[in-house]
Protein backbone atom coordinates (compact mmCIF):
# COMPACT_ATOMS: atom_id res chain seq x y z
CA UNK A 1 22.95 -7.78 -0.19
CA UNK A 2 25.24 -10.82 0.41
CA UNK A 3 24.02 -12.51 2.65
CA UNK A 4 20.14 -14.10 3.20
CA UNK A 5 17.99 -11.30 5.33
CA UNK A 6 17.11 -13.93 8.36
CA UNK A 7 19.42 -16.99 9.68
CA UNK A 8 18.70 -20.52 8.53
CA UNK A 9 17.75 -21.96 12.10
CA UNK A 10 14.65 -19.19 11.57
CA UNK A 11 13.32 -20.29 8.70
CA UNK A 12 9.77 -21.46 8.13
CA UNK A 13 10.01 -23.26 5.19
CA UNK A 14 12.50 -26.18 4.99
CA UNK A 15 12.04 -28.44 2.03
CA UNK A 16 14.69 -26.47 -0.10
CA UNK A 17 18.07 -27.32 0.31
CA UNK A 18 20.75 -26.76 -1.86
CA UNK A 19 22.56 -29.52 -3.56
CA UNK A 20 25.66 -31.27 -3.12
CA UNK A 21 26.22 -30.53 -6.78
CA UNK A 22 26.74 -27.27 -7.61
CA UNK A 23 24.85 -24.52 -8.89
CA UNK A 24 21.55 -26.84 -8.20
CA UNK A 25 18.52 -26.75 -5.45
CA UNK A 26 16.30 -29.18 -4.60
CA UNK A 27 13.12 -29.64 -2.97
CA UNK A 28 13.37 -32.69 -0.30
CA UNK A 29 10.45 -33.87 1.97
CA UNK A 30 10.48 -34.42 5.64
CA UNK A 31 9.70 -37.90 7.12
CA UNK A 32 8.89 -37.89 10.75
CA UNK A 33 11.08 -41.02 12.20
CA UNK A 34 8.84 -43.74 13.84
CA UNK A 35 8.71 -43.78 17.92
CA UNK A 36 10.60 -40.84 17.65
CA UNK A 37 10.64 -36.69 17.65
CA UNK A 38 13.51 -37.11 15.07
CA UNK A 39 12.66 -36.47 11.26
CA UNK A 40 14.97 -36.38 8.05
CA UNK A 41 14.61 -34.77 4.83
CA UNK A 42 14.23 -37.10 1.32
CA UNK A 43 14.55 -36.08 -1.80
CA UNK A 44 11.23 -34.65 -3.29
CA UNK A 45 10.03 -35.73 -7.15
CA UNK A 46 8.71 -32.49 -7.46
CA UNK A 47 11.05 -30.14 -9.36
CA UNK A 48 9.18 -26.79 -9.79
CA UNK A 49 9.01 -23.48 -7.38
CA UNK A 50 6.87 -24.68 -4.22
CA UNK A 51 3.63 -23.37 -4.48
CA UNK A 52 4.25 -22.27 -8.55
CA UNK A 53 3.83 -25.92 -10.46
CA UNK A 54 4.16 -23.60 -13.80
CA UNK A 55 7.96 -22.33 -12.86
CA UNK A 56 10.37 -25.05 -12.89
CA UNK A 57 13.40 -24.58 -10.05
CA UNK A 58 15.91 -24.07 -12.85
CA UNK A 59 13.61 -22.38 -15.41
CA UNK A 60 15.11 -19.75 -17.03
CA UNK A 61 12.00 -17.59 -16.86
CA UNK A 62 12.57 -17.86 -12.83
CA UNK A 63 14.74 -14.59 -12.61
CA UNK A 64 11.67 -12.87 -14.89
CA UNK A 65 8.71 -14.65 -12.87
CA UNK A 66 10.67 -13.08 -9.74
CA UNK A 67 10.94 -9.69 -10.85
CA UNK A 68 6.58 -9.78 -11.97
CA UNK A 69 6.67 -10.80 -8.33
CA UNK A 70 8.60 -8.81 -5.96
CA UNK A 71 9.35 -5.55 -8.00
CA UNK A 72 7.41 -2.31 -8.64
CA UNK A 73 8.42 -0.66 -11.42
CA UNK A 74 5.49 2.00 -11.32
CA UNK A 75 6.13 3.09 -8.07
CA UNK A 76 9.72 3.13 -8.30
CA UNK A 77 9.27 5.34 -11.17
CA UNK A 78 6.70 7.39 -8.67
CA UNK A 79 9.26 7.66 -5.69
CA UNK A 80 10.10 10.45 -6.14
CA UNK A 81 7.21 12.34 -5.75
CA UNK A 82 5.10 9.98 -3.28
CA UNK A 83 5.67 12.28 -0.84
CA UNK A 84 2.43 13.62 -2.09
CA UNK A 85 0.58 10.51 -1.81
CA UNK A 86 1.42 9.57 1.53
CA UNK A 87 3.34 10.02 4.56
CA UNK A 88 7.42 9.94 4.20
CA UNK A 89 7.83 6.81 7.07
CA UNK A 90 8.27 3.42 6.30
CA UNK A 91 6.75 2.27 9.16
CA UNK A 92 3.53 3.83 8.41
CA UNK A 93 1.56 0.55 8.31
CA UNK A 94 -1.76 -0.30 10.07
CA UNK A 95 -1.66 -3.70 11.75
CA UNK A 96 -4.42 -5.92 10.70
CA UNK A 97 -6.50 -5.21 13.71
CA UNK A 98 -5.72 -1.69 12.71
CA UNK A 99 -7.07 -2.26 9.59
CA UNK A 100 -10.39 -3.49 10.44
CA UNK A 101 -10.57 -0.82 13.38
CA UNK A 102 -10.55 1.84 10.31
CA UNK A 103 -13.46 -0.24 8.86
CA UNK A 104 -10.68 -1.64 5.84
CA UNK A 105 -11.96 -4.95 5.21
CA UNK A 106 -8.56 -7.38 3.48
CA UNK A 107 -8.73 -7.83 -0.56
CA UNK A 108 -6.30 -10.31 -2.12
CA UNK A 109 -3.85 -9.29 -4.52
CA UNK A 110 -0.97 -10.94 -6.60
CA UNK A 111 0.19 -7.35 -8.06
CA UNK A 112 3.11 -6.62 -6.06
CA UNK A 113 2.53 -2.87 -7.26
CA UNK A 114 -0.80 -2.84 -5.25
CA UNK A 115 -0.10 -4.29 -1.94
CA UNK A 116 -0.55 -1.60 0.99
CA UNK A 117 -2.65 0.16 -1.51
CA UNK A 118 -5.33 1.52 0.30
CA UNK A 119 -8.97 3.35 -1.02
CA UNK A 120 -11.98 3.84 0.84
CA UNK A 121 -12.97 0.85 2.68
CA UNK A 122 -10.76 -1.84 1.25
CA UNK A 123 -7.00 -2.49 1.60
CA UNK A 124 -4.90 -4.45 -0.99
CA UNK A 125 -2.45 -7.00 0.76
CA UNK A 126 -0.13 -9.72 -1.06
CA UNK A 127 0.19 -12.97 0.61
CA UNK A 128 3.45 -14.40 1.27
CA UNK A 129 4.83 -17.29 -0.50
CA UNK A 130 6.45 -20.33 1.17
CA UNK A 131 9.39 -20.03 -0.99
CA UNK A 132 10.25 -16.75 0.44
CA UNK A 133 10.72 -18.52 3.76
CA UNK A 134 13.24 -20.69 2.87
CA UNK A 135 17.09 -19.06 3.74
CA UNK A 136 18.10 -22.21 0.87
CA UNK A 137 15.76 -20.38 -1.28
CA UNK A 138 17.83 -16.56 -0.89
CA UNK A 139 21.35 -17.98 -0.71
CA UNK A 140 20.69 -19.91 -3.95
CA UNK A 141 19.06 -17.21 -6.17
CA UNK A 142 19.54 -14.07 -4.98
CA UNK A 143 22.34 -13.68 -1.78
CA UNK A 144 25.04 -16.50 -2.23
CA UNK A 145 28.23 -16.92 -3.32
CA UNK A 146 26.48 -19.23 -6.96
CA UNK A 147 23.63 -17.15 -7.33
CA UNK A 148 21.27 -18.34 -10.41
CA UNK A 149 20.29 -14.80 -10.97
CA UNK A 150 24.12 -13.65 -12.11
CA UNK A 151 22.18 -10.06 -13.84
CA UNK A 152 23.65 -7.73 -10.80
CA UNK A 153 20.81 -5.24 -11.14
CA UNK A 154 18.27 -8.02 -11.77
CA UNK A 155 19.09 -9.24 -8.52
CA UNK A 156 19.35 -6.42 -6.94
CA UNK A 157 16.20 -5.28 -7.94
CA UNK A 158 14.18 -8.34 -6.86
CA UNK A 159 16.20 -9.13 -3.71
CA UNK A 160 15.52 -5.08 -2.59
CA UNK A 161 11.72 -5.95 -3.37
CA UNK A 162 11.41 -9.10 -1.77
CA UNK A 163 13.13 -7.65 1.12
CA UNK A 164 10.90 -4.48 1.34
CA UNK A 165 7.57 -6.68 0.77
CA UNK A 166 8.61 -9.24 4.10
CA UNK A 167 9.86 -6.39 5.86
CA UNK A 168 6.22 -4.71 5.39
CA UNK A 169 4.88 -7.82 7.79
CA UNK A 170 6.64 -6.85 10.57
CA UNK A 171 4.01 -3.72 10.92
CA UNK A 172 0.77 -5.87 9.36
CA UNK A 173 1.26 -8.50 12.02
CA UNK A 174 2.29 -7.18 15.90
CA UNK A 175 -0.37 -9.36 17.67
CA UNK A 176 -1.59 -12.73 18.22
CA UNK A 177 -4.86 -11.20 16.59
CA UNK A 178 -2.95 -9.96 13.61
CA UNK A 179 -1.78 -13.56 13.03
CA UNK A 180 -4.62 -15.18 13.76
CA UNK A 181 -6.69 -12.67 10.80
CA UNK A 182 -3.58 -13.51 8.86
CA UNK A 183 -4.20 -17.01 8.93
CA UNK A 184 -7.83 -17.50 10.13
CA UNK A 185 -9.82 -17.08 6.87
CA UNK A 186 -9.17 -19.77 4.00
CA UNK A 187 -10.14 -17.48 1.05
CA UNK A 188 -8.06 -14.62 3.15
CA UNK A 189 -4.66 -16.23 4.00
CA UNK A 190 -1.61 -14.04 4.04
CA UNK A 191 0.71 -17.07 5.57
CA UNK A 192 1.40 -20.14 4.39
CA UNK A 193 -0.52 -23.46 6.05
CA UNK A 194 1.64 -24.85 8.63
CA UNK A 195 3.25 -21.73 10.37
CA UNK A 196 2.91 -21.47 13.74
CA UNK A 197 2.37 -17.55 15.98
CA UNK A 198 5.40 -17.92 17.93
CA UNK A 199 7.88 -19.72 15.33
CA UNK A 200 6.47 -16.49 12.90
CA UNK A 201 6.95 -13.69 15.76
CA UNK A 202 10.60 -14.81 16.23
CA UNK A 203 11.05 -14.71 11.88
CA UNK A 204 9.64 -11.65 11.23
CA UNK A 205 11.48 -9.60 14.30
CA UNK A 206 14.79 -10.11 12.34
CA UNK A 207 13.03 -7.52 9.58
CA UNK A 208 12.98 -5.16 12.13
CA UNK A 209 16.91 -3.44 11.70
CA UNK A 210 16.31 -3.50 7.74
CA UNK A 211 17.17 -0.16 6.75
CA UNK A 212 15.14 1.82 3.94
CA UNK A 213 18.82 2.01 1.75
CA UNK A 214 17.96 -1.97 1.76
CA UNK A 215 14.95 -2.08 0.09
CA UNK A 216 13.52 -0.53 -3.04
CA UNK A 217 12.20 2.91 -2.98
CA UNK A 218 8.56 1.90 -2.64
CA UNK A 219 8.94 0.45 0.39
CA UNK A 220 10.55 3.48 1.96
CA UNK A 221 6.68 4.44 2.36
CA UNK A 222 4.32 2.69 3.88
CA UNK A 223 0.24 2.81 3.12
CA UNK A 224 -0.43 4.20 0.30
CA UNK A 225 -3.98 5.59 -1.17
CA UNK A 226 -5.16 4.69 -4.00
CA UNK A 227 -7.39 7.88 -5.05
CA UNK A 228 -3.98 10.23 -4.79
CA UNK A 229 -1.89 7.24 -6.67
CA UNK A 230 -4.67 7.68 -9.86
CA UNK A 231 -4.26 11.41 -9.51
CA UNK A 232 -0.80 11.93 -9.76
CA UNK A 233 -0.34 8.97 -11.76
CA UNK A 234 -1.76 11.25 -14.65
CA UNK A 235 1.24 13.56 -14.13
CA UNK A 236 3.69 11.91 -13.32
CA UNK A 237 3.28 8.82 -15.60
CA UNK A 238 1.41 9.45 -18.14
CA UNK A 239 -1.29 7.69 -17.72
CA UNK A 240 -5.10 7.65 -16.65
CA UNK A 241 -4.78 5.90 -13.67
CA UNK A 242 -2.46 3.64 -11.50
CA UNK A 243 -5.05 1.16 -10.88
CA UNK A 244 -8.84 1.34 -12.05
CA UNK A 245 -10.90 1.88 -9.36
CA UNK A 246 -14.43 1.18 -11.10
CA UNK A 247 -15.18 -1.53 -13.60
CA UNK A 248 -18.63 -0.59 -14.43
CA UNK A 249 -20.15 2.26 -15.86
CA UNK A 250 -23.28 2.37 -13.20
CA UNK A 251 -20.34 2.28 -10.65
CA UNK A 252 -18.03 5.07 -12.20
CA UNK A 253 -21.02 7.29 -12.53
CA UNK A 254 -22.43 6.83 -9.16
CA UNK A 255 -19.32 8.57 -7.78
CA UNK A 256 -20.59 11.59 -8.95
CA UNK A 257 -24.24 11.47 -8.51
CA UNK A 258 -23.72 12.94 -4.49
CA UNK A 259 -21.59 15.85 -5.86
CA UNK A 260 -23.90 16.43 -8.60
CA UNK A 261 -26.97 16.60 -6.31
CA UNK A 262 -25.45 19.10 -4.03
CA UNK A 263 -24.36 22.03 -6.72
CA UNK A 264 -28.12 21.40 -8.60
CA UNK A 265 -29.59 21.72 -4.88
CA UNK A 266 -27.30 24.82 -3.92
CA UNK A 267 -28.11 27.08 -7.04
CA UNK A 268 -31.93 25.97 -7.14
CA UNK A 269 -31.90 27.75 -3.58
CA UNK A 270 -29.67 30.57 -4.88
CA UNK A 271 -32.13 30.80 -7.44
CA UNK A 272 -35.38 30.96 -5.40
CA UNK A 273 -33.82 32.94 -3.02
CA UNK A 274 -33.33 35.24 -6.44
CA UNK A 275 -36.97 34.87 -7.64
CA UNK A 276 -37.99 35.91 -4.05
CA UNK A 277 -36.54 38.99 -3.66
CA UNK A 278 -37.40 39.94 -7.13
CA UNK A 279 -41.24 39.31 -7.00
CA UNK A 280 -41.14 41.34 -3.67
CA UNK A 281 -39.45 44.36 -4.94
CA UNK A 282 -42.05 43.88 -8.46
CA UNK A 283 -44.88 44.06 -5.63
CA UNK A 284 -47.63 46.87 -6.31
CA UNK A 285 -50.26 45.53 -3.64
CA UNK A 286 -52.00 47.90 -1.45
CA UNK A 287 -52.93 44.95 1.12
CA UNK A 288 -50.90 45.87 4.01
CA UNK A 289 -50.75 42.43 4.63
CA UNK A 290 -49.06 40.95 1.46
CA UNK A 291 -47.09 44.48 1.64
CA UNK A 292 -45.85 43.42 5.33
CA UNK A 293 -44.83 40.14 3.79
CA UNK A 294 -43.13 41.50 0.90
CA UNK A 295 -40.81 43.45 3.19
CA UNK A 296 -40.00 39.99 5.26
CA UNK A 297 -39.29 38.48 2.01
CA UNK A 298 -36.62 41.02 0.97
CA UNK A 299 -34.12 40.45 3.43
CA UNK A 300 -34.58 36.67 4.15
CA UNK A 301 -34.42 36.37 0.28
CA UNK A 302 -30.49 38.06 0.95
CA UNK A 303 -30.26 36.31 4.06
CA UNK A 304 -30.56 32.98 2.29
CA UNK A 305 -28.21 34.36 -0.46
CA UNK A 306 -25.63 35.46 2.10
CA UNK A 307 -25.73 31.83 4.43
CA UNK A 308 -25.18 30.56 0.61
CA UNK A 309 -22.50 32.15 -0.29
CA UNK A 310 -20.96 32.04 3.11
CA UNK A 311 -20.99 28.58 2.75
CA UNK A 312 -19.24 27.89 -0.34
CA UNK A 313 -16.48 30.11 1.02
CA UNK A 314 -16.45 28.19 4.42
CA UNK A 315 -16.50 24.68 2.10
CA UNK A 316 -13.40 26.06 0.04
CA UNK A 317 -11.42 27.56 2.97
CA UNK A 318 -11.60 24.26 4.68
CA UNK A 319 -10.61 22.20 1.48
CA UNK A 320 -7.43 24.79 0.83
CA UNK A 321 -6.27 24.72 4.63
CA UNK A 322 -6.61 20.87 4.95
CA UNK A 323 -4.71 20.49 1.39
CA UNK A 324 -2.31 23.28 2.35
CA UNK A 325 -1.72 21.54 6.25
CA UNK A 326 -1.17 18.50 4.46
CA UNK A 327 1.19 19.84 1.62
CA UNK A 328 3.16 21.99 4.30
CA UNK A 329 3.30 18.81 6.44
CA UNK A 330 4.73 16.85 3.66
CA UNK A 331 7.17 19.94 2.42
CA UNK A 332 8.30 19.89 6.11
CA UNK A 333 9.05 16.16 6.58
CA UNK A 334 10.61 16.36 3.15
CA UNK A 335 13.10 18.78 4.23
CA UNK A 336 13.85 17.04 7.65
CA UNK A 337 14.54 13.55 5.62
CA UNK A 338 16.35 14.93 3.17
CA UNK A 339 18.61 17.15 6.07
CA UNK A 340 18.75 14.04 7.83
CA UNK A 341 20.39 12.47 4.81
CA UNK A 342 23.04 15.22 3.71
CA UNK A 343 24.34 15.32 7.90
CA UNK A 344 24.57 11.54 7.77
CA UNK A 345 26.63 11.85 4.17
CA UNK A 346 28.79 14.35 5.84
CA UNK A 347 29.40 12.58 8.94
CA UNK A 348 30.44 9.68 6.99
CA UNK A 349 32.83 11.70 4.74
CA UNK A 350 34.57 13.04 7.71
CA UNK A 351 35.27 9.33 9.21
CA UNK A 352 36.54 8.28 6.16
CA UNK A 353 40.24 8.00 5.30
């Protein structure tokens, strides 16, 4: 990438400029001019990464703050095989409308490797800094000609992250009511104060043409769960879990108490259904009447057994068919991307020279 993703007129943050003197940025402050619309920008006293007091504009730990921010190792590592944890399309993002439709209620998160993580009810978003707005900001550090962050596949790294993680919120927000969600809730704010619906609609729409060769491999998917990250997480790297989903005991063990409950009530019928035909067959009575019952009991006693066992095989049939629909879905879409690819390389070798 050599150039920033979105023009400078559509910027939403302006108090970065670049310096007259090379090799330096600055942040600057606007004045609004009296009896006038006019305003002009001042130099700012305040030296450090807008919104990040702790990182100084020049810091030398800026290129390594950048990359904790924008890049995710553990999924890039994952790529490769997220095709089982989600679907192969980029654009496979709920709005945030969407996202409360599907009863997903917003959770705050600074981890760049869990935003668009999804499990259960709650959805893991990162906001978007007001430095990442600024076209001074891209030219300067990552995109232009003097680039601070001269390590090629540093920079490539975080400017392919950043890219894919502002890209992402051209699906999250499509409406007014995304924006307003977006924005809305103090404790819940995804934008930075100040930006207005329509000057963000016209930003965001340049993210549109990004193609997935322009961003880092996790953001060639879109959503993805959480429950299937943790599972093949153990696989494929080697650990317990991506992300811990329960940070209490009481909490971890609940999870199980409903599956639990079910097997202990399916044998204890299994088993009465078991005791019941046994004490009727063990039956010497003459009554005719305990004898008549004795015979009912024999074949609602296999009955029950048989509406048992029919069961578990109905349970596991569905459970194989809606794995195997989904694996053969993803095997499928797999093959078409990756067909899609190879005639694209081909068509290009045959324009060349």
């Amino acid at each position: 990438m050599n150039n920033a993703p979105f023009p400078e007129v559509l910027q939403l943050y302006h108090n970065l400029s670049t310096s007259a003197v090379k090799g330096s940025i600055v942040r600057t402050t606007t004045i609004n001019q009296p009896n006038s619309q006019d305003t002009t920008a001042t130099l700012s006293d305040k030296t450090y990464l807008p919104g990040q007091p702790q990182i100084a504009l020049h810091d030398p730990k800026l290129p390594s703050y950048l990359l904790s921010e924008f890049v995710t190792s553990d999924l890039n590592r994952l790529a490769p095989h997220l095709w089982l944890v989600a679907k192969q399309d980029s654009t496979h993002i709920s709005s945030l409308t969407e996202q409360a439709v599907r009863g997903r209620r917003v959770v705050i998160t600074e981890n760049p490797e869990l935003h668009l993580v999804w499990a259960h009810d709650i959805v893991h978003l990162k906001p978007i800094p007001k430095y990442l707005l600024s076209h001074a900001f891209w030219t300067f550090y990552l995109t232009g000609p003097n680039r601070v962050v001269q390590h090629d596949a540093m920079r490539q790294k975080i400017a392919r992250g950043a890219l894919g993680f502002l890209r992402s919120y051209f699906y999250l927000i499509r409406h007014k009511s995304d924006f307003l969600m977006a924005t809305g809730d103090t404790n819940l704010r995804l934008l930075p104060r100040g930006v207005r619906y329509s000057q963000f609609m016209r930003f965001i729409s340049t993210f549109e043409t990004v193609q997935d060769v322009d961003v880092s491999p996790r953001y060639q998917f879109g959503e993805l769960r959480l429950t299937r990250l943790n599972l093949w997480s153990k696989v494929f790297l080697q650990r317990l879990h991506f992300h811990k989903m329960y940070w209490q005991y009481s909490a971890l063990f609940a999870n199980y108490y409903g599956p639990l409950w079910f097997v202990f009530g399916w044998f204890s019928i299994a088993l009465n259904a078991m005791q019941v035909a046994l004490a009727a067959d063990g039956t010497n009575s003459a009554s005719s009447a305990w004898y008549a019952f004795a015979s009912v009991s024999r074949p609602f006693a296999a009955v029950t057994l048989f509406v048992i066992l029919l069961s578990t095989v109905y349970l596991a049939a569905m459970f194989v068919v809606h794995l195997g629909g989904e694996l053969v879905y993803a095997l499928g879409d797999l093959y078409r991307k990756n067909r899609m690819s190879t005639g694209g390389e081909q068509t290009r070798d045959k324009g060349g020279p």
